[in-house]
C-alpha atoms as a PDB file:
ATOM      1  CA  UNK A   1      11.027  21.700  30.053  1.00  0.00           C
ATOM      2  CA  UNK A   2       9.436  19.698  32.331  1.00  0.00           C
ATOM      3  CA  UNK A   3       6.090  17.479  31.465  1.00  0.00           C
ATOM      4  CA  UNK A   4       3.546  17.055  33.306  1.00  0.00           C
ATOM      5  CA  UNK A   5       1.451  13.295  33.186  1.00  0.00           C
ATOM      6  CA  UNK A   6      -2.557  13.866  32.538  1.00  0.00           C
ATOM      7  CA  UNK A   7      -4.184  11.137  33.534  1.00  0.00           C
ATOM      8  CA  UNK A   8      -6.609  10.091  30.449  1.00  0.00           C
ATOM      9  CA  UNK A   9     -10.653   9.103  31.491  1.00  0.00           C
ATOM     10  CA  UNK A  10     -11.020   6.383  29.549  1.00  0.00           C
ATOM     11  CA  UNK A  11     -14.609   5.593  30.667  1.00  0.00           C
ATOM     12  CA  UNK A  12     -16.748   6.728  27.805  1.00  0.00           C
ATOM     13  CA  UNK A  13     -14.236   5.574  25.002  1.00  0.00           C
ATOM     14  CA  UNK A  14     -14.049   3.027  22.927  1.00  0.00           C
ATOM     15  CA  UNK A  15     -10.736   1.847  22.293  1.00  0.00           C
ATOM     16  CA  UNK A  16      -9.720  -0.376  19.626  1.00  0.00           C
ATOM     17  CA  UNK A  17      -6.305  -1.827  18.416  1.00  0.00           C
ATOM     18  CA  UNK A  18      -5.710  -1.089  14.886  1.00  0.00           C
ATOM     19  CA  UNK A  19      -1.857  -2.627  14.458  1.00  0.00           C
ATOM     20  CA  UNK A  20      -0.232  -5.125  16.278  1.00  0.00           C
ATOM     21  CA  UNK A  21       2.104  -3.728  19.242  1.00  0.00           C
ATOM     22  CA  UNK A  22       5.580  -3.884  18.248  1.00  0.00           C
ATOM     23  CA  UNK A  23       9.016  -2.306  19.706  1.00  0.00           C
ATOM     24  CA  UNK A  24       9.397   1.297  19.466  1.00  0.00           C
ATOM     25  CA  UNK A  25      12.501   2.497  17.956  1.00  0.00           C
ATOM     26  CA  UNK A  26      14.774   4.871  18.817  1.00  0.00           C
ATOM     27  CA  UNK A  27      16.677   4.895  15.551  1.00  0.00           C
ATOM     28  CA  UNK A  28      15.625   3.557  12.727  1.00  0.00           C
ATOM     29  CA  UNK A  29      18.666   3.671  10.745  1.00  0.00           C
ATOM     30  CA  UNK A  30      20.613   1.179  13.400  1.00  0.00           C
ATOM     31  CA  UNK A  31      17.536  -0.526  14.595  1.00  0.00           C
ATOM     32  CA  UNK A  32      17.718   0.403  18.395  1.00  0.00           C
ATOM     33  CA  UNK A  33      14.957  -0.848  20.463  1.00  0.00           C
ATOM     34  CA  UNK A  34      13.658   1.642  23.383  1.00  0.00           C
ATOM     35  CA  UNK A  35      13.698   0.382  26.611  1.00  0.00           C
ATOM     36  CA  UNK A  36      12.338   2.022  29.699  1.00  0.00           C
ATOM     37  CA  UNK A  37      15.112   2.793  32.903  1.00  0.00           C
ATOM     38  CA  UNK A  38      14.754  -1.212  34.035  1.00  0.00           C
ATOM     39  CA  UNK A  39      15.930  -2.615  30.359  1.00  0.00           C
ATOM     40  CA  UNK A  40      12.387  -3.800  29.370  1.00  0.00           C
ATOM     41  CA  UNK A  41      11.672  -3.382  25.918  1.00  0.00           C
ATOM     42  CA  UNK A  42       8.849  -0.349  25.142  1.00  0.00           C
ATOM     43  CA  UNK A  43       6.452  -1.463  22.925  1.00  0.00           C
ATOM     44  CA  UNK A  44       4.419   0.755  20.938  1.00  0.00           C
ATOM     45  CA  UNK A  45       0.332  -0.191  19.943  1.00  0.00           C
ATOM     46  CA  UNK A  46      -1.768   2.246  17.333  1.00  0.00           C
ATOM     47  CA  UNK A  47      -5.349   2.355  18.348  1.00  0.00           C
ATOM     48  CA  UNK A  48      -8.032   4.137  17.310  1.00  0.00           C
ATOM     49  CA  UNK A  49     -10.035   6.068  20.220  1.00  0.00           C
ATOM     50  CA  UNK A  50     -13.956   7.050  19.958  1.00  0.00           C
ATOM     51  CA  UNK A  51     -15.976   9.130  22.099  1.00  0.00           C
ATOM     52  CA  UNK A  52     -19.582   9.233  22.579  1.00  0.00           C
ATOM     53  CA  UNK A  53     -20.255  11.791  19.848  1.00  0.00           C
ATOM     54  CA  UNK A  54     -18.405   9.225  17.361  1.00  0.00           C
ATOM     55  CA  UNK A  55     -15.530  11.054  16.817  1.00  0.00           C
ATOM     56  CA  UNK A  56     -12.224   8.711  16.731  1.00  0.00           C
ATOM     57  CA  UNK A  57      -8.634   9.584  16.563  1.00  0.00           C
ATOM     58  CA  UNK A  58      -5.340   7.198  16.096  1.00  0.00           C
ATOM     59  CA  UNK A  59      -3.100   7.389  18.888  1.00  0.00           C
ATOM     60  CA  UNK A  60      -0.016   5.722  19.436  1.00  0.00           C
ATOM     61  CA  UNK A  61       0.266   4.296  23.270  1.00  0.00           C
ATOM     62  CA  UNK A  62       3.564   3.361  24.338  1.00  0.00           C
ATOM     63  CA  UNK A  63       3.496   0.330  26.580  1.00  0.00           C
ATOM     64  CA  UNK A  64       6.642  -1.578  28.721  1.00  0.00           C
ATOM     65  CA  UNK A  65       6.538  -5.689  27.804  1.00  0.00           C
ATOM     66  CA  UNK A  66       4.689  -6.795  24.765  1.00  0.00           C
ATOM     67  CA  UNK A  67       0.584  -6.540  25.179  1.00  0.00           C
ATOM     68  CA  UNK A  68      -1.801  -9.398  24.985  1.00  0.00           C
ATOM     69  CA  UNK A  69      -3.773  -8.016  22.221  1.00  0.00           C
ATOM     70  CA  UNK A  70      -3.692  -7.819  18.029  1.00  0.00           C
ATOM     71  CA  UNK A  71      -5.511  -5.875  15.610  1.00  0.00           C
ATOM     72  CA  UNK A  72      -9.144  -5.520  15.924  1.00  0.00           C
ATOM     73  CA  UNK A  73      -9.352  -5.968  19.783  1.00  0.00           C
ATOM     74  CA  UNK A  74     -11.271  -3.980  21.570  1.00  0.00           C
ATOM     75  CA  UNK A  75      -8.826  -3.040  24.599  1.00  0.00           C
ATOM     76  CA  UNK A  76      -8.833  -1.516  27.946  1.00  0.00           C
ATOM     77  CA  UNK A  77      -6.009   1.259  28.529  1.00  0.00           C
ATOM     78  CA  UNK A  78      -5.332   1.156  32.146  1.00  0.00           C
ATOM     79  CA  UNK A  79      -3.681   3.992  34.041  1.00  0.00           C
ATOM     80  CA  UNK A  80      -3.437   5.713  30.489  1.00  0.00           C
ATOM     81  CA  UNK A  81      -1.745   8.875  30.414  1.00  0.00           C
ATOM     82  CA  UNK A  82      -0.984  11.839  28.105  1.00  0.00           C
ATOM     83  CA  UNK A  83       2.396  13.685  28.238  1.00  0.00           C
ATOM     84  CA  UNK A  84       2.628  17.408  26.222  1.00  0.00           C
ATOM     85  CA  UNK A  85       5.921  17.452  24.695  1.00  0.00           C
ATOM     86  CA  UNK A  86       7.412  20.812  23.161  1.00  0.00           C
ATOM     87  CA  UNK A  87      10.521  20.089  21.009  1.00  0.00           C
ATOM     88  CA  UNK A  88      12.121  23.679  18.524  1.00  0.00           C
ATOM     89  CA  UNK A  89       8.555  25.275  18.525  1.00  0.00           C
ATOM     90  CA  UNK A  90       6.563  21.746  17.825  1.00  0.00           C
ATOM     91  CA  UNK A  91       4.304  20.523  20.000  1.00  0.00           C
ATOM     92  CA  UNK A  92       2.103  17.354  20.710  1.00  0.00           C
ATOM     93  CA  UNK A  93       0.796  14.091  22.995  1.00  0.00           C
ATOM     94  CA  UNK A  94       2.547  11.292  23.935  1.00  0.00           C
ATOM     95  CA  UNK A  95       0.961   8.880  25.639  1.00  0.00           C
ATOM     96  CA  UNK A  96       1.369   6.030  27.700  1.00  0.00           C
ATOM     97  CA  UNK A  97      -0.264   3.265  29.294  1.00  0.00           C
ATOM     98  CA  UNK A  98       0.080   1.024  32.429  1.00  0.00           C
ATOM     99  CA  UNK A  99      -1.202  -2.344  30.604  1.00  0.00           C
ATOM    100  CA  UNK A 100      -3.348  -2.607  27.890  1.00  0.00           C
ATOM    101  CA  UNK A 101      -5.954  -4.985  27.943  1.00  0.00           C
ATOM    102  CA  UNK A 102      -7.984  -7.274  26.047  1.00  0.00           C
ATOM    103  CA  UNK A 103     -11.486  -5.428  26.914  1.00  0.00           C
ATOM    104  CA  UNK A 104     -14.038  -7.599  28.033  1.00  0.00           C
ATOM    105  CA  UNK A 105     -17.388  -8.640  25.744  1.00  0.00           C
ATOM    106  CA  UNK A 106     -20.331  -7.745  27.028  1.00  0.00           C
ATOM    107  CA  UNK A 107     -22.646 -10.915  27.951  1.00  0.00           C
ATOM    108  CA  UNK A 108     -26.103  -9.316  28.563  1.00  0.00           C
ATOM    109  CA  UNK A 109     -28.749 -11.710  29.232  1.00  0.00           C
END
């Protein structure tokens, strides 16, 4: 099965990283590190994601190169994108992300 990439409008969210990025494993019982088709280490960041009615979700965005953010920064997903996966009748999201961002505060005057 082939996936498709959505791209993700990430206008009217709010995202917000709620744990640290860190490397995604592949295997947890040997510790293997993913890396993407270059050798770059894929990092993986949990964030939580609001819309305007308030409703939030935790998503985890998979990343290539370590982020410049930490928990509790609000951050910018750019070129964010969700893949459907179907694996023996299961189904889900996976998503990934271009860079993600430190977002910037808002100085109104």
């Amino acid at each position: 099965m082939r996936t498709v990439p959505i791209p993700v409008d990430t206008a009217k969210l709010t995202i917000t990283c709620v744990k640290a990025p860190r490397p995604r494993l592949l295997n947890r019982d040997t510790g293997e590190i993913k890396t993407d088709k270059n050798g770059n280490t894929v990092y993986e960041v949990t964030v939580s994601v609001e819309d305007e009615s308030g409703r939030i979700e935790l998503l985890k965005i998979g990343i290539t190169g370590e982020p410049p953010i930490t928990a509790g920064d609000p951050v910018n997903a750019v070129g964010l994108l969700g893949y459907v996966w179907e694996i023996a009748g299961r189904w889900g999201i996976s998503y990934r992300a271009t860079a993600l961002l430190p977002a910037k505060a808002n100085t109104g005057a």
